[in-house]
N, C-alpha and C. Protein backbone atom coordinates (compact mmCIF):
# COMPACT_ATOMS: atom_id res chain seq x y z
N UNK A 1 45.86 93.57 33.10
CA UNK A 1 44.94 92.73 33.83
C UNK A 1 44.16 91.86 32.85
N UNK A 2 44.14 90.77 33.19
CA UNK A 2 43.33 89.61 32.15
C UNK A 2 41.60 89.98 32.70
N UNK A 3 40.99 89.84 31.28
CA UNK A 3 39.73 89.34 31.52
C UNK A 3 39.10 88.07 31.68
N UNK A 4 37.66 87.92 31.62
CA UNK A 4 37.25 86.59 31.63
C UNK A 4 37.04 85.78 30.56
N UNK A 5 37.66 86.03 29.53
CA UNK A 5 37.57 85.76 28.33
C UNK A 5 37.70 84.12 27.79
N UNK A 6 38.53 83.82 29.19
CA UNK A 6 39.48 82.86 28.61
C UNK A 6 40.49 82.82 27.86
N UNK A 7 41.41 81.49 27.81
CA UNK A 7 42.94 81.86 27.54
C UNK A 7 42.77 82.26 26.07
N UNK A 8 43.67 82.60 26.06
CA UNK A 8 44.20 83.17 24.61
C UNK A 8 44.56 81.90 23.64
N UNK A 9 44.24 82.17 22.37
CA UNK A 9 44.27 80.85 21.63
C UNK A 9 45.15 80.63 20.46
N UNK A 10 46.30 80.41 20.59
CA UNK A 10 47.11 80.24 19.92
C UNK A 10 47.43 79.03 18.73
N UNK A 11 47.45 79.60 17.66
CA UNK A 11 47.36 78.20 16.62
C UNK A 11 48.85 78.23 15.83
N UNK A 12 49.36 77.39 15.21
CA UNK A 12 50.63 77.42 15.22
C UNK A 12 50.80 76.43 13.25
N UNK A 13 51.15 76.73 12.55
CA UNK A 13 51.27 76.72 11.13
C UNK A 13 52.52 76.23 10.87
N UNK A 14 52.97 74.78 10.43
CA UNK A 14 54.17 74.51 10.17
C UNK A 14 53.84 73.59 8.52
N UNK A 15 55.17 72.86 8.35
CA UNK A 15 55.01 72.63 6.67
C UNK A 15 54.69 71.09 6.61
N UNK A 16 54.83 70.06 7.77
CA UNK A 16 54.75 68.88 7.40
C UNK A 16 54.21 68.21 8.83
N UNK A 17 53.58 66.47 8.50
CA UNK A 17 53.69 65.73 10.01
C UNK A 17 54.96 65.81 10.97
N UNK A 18 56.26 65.75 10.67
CA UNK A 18 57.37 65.93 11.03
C UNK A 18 57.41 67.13 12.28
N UNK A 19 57.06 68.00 11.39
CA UNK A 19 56.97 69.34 11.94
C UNK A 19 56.13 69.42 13.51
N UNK A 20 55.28 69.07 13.09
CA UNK A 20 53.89 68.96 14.13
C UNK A 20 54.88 67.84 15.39
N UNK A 21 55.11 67.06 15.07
CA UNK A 21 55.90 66.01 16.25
C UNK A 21 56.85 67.14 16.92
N UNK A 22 57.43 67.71 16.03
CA UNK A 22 58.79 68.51 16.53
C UNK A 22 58.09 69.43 17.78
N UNK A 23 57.36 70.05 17.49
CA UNK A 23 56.88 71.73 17.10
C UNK A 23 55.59 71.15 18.97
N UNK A 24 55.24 69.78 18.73
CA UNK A 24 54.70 69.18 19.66
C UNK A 24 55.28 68.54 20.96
N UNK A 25 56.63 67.89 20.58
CA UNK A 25 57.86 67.44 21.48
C UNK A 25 58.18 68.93 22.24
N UNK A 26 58.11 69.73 22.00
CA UNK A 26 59.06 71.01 22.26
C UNK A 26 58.03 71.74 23.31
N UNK A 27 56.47 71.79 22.80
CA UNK A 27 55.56 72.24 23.49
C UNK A 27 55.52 71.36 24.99
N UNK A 28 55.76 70.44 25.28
CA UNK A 28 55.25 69.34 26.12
C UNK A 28 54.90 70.19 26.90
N UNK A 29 56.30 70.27 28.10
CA UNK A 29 56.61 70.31 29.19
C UNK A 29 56.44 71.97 29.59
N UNK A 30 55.74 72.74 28.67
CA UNK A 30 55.43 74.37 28.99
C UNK A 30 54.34 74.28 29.35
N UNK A 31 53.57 74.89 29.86
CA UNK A 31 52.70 74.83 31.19
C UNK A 31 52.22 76.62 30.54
N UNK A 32 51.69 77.27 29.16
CA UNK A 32 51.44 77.96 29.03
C UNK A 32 50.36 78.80 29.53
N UNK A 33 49.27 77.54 29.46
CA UNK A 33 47.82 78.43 30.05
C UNK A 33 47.84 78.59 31.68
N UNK A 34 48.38 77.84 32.71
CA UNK A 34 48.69 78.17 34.07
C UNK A 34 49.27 79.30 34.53
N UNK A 35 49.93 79.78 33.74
CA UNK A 35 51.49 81.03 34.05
C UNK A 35 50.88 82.28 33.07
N UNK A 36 50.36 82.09 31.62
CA UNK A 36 50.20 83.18 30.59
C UNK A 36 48.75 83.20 30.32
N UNK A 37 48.26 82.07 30.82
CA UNK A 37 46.59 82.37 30.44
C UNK A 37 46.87 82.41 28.29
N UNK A 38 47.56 81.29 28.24
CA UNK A 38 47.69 80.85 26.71
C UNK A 38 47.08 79.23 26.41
N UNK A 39 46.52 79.06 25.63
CA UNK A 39 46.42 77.93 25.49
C UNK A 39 47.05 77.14 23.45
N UNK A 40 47.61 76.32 23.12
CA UNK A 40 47.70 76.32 22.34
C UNK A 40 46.88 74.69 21.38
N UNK A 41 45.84 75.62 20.87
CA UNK A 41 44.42 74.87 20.28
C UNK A 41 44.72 73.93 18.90
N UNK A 42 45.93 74.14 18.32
CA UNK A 42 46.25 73.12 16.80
C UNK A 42 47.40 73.41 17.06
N UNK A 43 48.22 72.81 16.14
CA UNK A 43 49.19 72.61 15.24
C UNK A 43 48.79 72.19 13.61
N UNK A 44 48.64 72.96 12.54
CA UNK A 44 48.13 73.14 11.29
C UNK A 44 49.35 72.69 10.62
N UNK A 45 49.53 70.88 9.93
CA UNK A 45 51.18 70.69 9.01
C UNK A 45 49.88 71.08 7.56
N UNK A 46 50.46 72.03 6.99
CA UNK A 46 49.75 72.52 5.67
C UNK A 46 51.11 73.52 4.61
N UNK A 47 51.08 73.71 3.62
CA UNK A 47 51.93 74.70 2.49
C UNK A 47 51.05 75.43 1.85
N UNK A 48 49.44 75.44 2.01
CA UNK A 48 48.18 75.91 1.29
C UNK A 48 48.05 77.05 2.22
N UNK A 49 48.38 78.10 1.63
CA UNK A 49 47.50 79.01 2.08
C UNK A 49 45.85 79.74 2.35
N UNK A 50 44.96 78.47 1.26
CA UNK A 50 43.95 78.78 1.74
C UNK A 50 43.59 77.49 3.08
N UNK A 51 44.19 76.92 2.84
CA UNK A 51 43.75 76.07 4.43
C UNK A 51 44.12 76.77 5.36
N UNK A 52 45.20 76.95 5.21
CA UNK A 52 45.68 78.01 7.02
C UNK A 52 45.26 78.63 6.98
N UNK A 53 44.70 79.86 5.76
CA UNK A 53 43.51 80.68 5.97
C UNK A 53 42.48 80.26 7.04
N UNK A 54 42.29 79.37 6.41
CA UNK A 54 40.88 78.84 7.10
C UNK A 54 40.47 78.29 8.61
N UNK A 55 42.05 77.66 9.06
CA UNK A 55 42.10 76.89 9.99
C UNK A 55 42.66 77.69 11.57
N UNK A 56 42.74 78.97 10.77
CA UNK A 56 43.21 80.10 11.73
C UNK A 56 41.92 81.25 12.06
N UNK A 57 40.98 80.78 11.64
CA UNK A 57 39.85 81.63 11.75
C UNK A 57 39.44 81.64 13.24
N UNK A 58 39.46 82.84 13.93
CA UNK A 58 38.83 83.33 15.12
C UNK A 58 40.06 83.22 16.06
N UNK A 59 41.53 82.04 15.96
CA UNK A 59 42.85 82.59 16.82
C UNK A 59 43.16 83.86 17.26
N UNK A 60 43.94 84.01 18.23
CA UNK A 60 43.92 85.39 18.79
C UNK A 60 45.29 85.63 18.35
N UNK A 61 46.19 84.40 18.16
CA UNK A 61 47.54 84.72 17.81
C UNK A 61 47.97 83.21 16.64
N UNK A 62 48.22 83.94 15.63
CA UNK A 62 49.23 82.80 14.36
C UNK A 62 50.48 82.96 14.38
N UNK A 63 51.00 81.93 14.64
CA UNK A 63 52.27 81.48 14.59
C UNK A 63 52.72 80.67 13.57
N UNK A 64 53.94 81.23 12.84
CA UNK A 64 54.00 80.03 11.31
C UNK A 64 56.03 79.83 11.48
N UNK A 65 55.74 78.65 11.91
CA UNK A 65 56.71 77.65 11.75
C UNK A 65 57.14 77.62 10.70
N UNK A 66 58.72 77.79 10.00
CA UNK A 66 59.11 77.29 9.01
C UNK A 66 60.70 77.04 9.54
């Protein structure tokens, strides 16, 4: 059973701009937060691990694209 929390916040870690188009084209047409109570809050194009450190702070779920 979901709470009132609001959706779940999914951030997503890939290696380039490229990536992010792809990784963004692919997301369109999913309808996550209606059906899963997901929402997906970035797309992070980074190879630094202290940025994605950083840029993933408080997500409920990281996802890393490679």
């Amino acid at each position: 059973m979901l709470d009132n929390r609001g959706p779940i916040d999914v951030r997503i870690i890939v290696e380039g701009a490229s990536d992010v188009e792809s990784v963004s084209k692919a997301l369109q047409d999913v309808s996550l937060g209606s059906e899963y109570h997901i929402t997906i809050s970035s797309i992070i194009p980074t190879t630094s691990l202290e940025i994605a450190k950083r840029a993933v702070e408080g997500a409920d779920i990281v996802l890393i694209a490679t």
